[in-house]
Protein backbone atom coordinates (compact mmCIF):
# COMPACT_ATOMS: atom_id res chain seq x y z
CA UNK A 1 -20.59 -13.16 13.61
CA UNK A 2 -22.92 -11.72 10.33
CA UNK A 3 -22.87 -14.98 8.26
CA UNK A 4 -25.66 -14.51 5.17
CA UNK A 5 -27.84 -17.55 4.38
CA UNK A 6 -28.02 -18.95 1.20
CA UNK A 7 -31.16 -16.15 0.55
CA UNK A 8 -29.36 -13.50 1.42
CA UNK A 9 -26.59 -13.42 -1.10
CA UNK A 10 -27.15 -11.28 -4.05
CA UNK A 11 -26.95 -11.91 -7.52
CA UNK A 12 -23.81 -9.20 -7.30
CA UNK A 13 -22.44 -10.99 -4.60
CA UNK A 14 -22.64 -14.69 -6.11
CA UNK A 15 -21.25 -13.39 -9.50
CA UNK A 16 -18.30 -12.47 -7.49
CA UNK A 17 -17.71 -15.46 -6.22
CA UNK A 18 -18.24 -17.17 -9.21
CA UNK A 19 -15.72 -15.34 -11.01
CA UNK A 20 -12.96 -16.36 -8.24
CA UNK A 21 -13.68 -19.79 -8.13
CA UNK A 22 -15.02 -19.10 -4.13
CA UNK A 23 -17.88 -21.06 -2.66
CA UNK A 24 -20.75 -18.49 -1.74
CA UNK A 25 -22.25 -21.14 0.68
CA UNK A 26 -18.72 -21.56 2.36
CA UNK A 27 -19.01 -22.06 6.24
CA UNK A 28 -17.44 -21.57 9.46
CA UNK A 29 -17.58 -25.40 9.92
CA UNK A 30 -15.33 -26.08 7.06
CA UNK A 31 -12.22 -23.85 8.22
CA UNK A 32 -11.25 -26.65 10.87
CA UNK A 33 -11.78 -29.16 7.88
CA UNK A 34 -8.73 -26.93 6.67
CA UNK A 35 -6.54 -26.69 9.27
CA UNK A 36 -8.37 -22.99 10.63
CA UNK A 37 -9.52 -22.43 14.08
CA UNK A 38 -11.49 -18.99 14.09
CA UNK A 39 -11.11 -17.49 17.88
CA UNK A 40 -11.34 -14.49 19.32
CA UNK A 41 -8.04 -12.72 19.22
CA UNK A 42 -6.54 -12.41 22.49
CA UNK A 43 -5.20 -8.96 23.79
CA UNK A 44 -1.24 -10.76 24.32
CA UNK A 45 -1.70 -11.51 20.29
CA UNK A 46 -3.06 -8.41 19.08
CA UNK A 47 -0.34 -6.58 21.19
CA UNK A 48 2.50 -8.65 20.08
CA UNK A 49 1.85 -8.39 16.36
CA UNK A 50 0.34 -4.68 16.43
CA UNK A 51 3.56 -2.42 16.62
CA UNK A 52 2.48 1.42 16.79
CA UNK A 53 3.50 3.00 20.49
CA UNK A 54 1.73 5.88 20.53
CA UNK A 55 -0.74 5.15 18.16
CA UNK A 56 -4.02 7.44 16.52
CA UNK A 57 -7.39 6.86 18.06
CA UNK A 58 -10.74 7.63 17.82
CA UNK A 59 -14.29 6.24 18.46
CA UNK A 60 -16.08 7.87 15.58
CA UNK A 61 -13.22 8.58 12.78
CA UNK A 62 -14.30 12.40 13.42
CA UNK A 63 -11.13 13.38 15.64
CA UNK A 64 -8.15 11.24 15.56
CA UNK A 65 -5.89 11.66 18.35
CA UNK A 66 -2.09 10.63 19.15
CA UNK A 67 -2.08 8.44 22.69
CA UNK A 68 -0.25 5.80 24.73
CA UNK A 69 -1.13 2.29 23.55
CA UNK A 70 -3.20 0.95 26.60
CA UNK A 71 -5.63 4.17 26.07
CA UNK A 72 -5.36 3.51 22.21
CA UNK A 73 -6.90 0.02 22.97
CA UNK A 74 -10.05 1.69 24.78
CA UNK A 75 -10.98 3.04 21.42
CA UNK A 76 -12.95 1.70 18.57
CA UNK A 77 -10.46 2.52 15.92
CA UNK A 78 -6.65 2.59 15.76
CA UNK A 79 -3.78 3.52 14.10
CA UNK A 80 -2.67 0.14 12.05
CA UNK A 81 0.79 0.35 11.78
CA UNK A 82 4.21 2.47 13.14
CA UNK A 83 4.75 5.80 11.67
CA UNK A 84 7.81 4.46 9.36
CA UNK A 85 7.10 0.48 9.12
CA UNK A 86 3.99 -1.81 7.60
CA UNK A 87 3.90 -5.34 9.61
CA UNK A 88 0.00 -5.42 9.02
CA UNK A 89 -1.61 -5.83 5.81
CA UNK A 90 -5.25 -4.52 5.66
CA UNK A 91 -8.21 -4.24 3.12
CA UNK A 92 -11.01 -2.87 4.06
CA UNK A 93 -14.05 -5.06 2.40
CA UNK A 94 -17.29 -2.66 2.26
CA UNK A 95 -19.91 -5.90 1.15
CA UNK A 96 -21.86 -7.31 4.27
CA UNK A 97 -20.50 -11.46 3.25
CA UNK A 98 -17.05 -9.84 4.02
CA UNK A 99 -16.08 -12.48 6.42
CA UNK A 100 -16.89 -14.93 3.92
CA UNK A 101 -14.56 -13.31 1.15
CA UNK A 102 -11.79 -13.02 3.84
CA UNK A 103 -12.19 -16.61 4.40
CA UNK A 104 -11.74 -17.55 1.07
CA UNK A 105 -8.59 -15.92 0.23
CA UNK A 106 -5.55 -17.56 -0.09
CA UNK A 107 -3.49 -17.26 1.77
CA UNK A 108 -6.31 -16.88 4.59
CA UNK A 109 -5.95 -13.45 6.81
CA UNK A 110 -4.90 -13.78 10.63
CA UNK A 111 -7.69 -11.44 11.65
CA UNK A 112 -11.02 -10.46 10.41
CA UNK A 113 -12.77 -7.77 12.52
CA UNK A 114 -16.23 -7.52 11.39
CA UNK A 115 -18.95 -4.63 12.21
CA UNK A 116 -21.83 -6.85 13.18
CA UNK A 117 -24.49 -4.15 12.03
CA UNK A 118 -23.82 -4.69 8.45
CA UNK A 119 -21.40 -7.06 7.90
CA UNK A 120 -18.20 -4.83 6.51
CA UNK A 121 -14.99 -6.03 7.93
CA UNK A 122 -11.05 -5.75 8.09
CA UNK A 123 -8.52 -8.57 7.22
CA UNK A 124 -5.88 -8.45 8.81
CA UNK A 125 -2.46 -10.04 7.38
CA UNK A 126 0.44 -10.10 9.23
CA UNK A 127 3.74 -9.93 7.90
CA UNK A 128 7.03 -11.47 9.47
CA UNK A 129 9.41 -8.88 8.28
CA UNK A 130 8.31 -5.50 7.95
CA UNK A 131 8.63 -3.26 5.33
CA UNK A 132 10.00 0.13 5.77
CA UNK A 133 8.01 3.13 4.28
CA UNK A 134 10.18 5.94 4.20
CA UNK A 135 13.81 4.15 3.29
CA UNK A 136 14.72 4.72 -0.12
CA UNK A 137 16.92 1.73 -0.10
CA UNK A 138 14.07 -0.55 0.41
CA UNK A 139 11.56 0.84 -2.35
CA UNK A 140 11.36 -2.41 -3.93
CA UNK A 141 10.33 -4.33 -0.67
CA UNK A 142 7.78 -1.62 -0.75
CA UNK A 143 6.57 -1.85 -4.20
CA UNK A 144 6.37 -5.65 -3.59
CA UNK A 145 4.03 -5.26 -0.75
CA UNK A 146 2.22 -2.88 -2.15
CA UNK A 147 1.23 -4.77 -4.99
CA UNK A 148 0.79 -7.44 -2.11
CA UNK A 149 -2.33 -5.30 -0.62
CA UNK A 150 -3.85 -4.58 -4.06
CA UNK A 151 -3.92 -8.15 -5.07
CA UNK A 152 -6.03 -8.90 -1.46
CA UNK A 153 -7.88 -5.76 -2.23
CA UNK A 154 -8.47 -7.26 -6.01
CA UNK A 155 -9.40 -11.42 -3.94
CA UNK A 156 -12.17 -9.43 -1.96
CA UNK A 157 -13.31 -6.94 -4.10
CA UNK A 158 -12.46 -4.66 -1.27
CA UNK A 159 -12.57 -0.59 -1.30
CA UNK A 160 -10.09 0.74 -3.81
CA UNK A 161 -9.99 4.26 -1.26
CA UNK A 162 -8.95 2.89 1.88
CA UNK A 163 -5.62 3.96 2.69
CA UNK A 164 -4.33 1.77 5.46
CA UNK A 165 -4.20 4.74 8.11
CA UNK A 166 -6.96 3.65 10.70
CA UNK A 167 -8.23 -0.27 11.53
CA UNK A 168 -11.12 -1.43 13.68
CA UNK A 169 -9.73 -2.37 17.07
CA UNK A 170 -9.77 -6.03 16.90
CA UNK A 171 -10.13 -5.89 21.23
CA UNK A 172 -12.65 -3.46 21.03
CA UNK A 173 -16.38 -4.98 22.06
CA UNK A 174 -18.04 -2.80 19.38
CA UNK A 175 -16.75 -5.57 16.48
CA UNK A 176 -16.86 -9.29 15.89
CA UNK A 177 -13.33 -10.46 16.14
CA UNK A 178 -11.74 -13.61 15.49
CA UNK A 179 -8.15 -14.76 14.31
CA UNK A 180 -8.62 -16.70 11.55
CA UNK A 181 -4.79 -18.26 11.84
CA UNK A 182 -2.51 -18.01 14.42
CA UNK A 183 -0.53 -14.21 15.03
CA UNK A 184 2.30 -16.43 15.98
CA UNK A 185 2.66 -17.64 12.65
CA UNK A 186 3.04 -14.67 9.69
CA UNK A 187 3.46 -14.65 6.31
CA UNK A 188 6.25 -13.06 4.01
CA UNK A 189 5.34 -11.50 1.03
CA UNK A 190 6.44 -14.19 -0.95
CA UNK A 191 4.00 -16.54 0.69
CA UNK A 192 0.61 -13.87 0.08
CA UNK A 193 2.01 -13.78 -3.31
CA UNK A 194 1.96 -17.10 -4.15
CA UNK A 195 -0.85 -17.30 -2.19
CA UNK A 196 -2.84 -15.02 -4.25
CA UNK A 197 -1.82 -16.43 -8.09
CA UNK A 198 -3.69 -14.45 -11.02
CA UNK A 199 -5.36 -11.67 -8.32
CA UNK A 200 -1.72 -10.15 -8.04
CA UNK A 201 -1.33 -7.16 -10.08
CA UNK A 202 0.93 -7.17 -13.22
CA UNK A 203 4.28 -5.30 -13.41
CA UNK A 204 3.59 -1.79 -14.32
CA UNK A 205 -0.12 -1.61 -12.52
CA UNK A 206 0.68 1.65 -10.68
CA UNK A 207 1.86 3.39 -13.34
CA UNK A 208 -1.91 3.12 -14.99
CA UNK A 209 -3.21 6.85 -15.30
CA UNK A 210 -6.07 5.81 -12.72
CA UNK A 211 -3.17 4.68 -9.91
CA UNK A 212 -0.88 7.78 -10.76
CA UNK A 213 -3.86 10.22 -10.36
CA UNK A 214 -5.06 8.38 -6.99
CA UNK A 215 -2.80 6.43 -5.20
CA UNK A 216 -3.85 4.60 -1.74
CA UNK A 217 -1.70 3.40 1.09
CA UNK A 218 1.46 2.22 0.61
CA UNK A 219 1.07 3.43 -3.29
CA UNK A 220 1.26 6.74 -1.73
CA UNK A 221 4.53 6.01 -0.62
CA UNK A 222 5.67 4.69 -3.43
CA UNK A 223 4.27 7.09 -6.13
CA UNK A 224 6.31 9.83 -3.82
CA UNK A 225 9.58 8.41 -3.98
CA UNK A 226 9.48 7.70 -7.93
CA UNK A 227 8.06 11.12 -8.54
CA UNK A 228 10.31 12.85 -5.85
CA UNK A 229 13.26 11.42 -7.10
CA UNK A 230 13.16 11.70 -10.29
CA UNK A 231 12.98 15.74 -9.52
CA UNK A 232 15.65 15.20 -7.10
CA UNK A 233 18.15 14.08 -10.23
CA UNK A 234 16.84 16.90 -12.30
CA UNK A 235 17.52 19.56 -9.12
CA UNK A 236 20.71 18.50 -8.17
CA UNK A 237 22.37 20.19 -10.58
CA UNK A 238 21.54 23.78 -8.66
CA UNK A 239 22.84 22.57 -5.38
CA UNK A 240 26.06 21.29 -5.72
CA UNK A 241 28.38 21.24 -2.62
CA UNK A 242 25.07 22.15 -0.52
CA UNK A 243 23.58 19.00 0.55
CA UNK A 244 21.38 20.85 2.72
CA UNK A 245 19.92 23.28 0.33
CA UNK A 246 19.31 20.33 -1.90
CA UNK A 247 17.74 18.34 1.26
CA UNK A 248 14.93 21.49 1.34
CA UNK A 249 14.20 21.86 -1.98
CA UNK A 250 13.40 18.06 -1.99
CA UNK A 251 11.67 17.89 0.62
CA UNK A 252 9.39 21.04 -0.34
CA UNK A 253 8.82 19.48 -3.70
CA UNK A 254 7.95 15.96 -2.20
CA UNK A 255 5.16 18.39 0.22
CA UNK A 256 3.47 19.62 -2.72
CA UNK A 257 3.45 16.38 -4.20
CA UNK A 258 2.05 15.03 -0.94
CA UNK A 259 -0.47 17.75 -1.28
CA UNK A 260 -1.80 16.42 -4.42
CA UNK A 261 -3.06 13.19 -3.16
CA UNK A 262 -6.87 12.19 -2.41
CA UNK A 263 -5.48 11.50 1.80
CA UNK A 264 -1.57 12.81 2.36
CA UNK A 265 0.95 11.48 4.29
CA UNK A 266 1.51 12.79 7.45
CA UNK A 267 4.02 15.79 7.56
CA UNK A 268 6.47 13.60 9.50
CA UNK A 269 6.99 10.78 7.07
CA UNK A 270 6.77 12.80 4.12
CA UNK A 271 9.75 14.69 5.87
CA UNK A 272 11.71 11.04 6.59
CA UNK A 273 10.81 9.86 3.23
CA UNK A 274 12.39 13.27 1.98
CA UNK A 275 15.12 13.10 3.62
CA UNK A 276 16.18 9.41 2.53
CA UNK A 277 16.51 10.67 -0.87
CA UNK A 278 18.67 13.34 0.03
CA UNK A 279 20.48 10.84 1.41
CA UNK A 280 20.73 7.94 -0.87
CA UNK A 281 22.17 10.58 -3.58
CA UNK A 282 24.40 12.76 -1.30
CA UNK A 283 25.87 9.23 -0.32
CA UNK A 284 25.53 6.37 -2.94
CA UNK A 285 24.94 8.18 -6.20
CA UNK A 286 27.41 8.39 -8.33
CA UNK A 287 25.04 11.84 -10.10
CA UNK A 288 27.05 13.78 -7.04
CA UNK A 289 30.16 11.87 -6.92
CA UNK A 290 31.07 12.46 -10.36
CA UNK A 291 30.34 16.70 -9.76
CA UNK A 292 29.26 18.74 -12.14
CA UNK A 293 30.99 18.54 -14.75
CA UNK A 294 29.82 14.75 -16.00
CA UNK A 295 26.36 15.88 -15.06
CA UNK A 296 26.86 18.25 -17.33
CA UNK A 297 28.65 16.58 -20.33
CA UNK A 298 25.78 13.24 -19.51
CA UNK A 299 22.61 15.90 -19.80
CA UNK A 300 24.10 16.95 -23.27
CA UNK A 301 24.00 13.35 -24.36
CA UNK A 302 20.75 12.73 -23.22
CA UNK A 303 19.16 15.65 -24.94
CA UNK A 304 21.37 15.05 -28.00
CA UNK A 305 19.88 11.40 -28.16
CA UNK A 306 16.56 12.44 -27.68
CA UNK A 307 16.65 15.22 -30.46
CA UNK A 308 17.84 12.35 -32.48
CA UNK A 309 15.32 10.41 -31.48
CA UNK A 310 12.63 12.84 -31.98
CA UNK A 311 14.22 14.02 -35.84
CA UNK A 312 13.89 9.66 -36.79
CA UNK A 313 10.37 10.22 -35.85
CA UNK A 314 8.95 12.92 -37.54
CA UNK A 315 11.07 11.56 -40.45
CA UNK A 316 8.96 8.12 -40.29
CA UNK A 317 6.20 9.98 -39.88
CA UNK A 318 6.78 12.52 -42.86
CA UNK A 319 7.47 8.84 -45.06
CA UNK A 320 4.60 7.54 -43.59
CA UNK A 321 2.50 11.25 -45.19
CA UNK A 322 4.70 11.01 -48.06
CA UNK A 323 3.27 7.52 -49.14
CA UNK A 324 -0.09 7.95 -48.01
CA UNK A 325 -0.41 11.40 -50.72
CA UNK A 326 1.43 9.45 -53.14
């Protein structure tokens, strides 16, 4: 395990401790004065808690490859989670004391797997319940644990790029591995987020220009379904009585959209994700219960309020001119 002595911390590395109240000389001797028991992780753990069945693969990130789990596990790197569903939690912490940040986080990770040449590591959370990606009925449960990763992202000052997709392979002989806390025991969201206080994000932090423009991981997912469904409402109103027509037109939108960010979905979920929407308004909305004729007589009262809206500005704003001249 890369553990840096007391000379090899930087000044850039101490300041960030510092600032989050973490001990930079922290050691492994103190976790089982807290309760921790760093181990290897065993190959029944990893394999109960890591879900994907036929996961990606690769040994040098230059060709990832679809294959059955046991020759998944042969590989350096693997595919973190199921196509549809997040169980595992993962920042990726570029600094070479990442095992000590990991430590130090609250609530602690279940796995840290650690390149020994320099240091860099996963963590590894676990959750108990996982959240579904591509459902729109459980966007909030998303949004939640998104917000979830960037607050461990924001504890370990861990890379703001890494999308989730691909983790070391905790097995693998190539890293140092050790489970931190037991894979038999996981958290729920509530419990990271308590666990993490002030590093959680505020409400609203993905809708800064910087998150809209970029978004990572499960933002990705989330960014898609606000911005594909908000097109879907707008759309609708050229595909009544033709669910399907209004199915493809969503789900071509939601592909370009896809397009636009820095690493895409895959096709597949992008597709699922799609299709969700079509579903949750073909189904539960009341936008195509209520026909065409509401949507109609609603989108003139919108736009009427909003002219009204606009007329009280420039108004204010003319009074405001007005004043300032007189």
């Amino acid at each position: 395990m890369f553990t840096p002595r007391k000379s090899e911390i930087s000044d850039l590395e101490r300041s960030h401790f510092e600032h989050s109240g973490l001990n930079p000389l922290f050691s492994f001797a103190e976790c089982d004065s807290e309760g921790m028991t760093p181990r290897p992780p065993t190959s029944e753990a990893w394999q109960q808690a890591w879900l994907p069945l036929f996961p990606l693969a690769s040994d040098d990130l230059l060709g990832l490859y679809r294959m059955e789990r046991g020759a998944a596990l042969e590989h350096r790197y693997i595919e973190a989670n199921p196509k549809a569903l997040n169980n595992l939690l993962i920042v990726d912490i570029d600094h070479r004391d990442a095992d000590l940040r990991a430590l130090q986080t609250r609530p602690v990770p279940h796995l840290i797997v650690e390149n020994p040449a320099n240091g860099h590591a996963h963590a590894v959370w676990g959750l108990s319940a996982p959240i579904a990606r591509t459902e729109y009925a459980q966007r909030k449960p998303l949004a939640y644990a998104a917000a979830a990763v960037e607050g461990l992202r924001r504890a370990v000052d861990g890379d703001k790029g890494y999308s989730g997709l691909i983790t070391k392979n905790p097995l693998h002989a190539s890293w140092d591995s050790m489970e931190v806390t037991s894979l038999n025991s996981l958290y729920t969201l509530d419990e990271i987020a308590a666990g993490l206080g002030d590093f959680m994000p505020p409400a609203g932090w993905r809708r800064t220009r910087a998150r809209r423009r970029n978004p990572v991981g499960l933002g990705r997912n989330c960014s898609l379904f606000e911005s594909a469904r908000t097109w879907a409402y707008r759309e609708v109103r050229n595909h009544w009585g033709d669910p399907a027509g209004l199915g493809r037109a969503i789900e071509t939108h939601a592909a370009v959209l896809n397009a636009e960010f820095p690493v895409p979905l895959e096709s597949n979920e992008v597709r699922t994700l799609s299709r969700s929407i079509t579903r949750w308004i073909t189904t539960r909305s009341r936008l195509w219960r209520n026909g065409p004729e509401v949507y109609a007589k609603t989108f003139i009262e919108i736009q009427t309020a909003r002219s009204h809206r606009q007329d009280s500005a420039r108004e204010a704003f003319q009074e405001v001119i007005a004043s300032h001249h007189g």
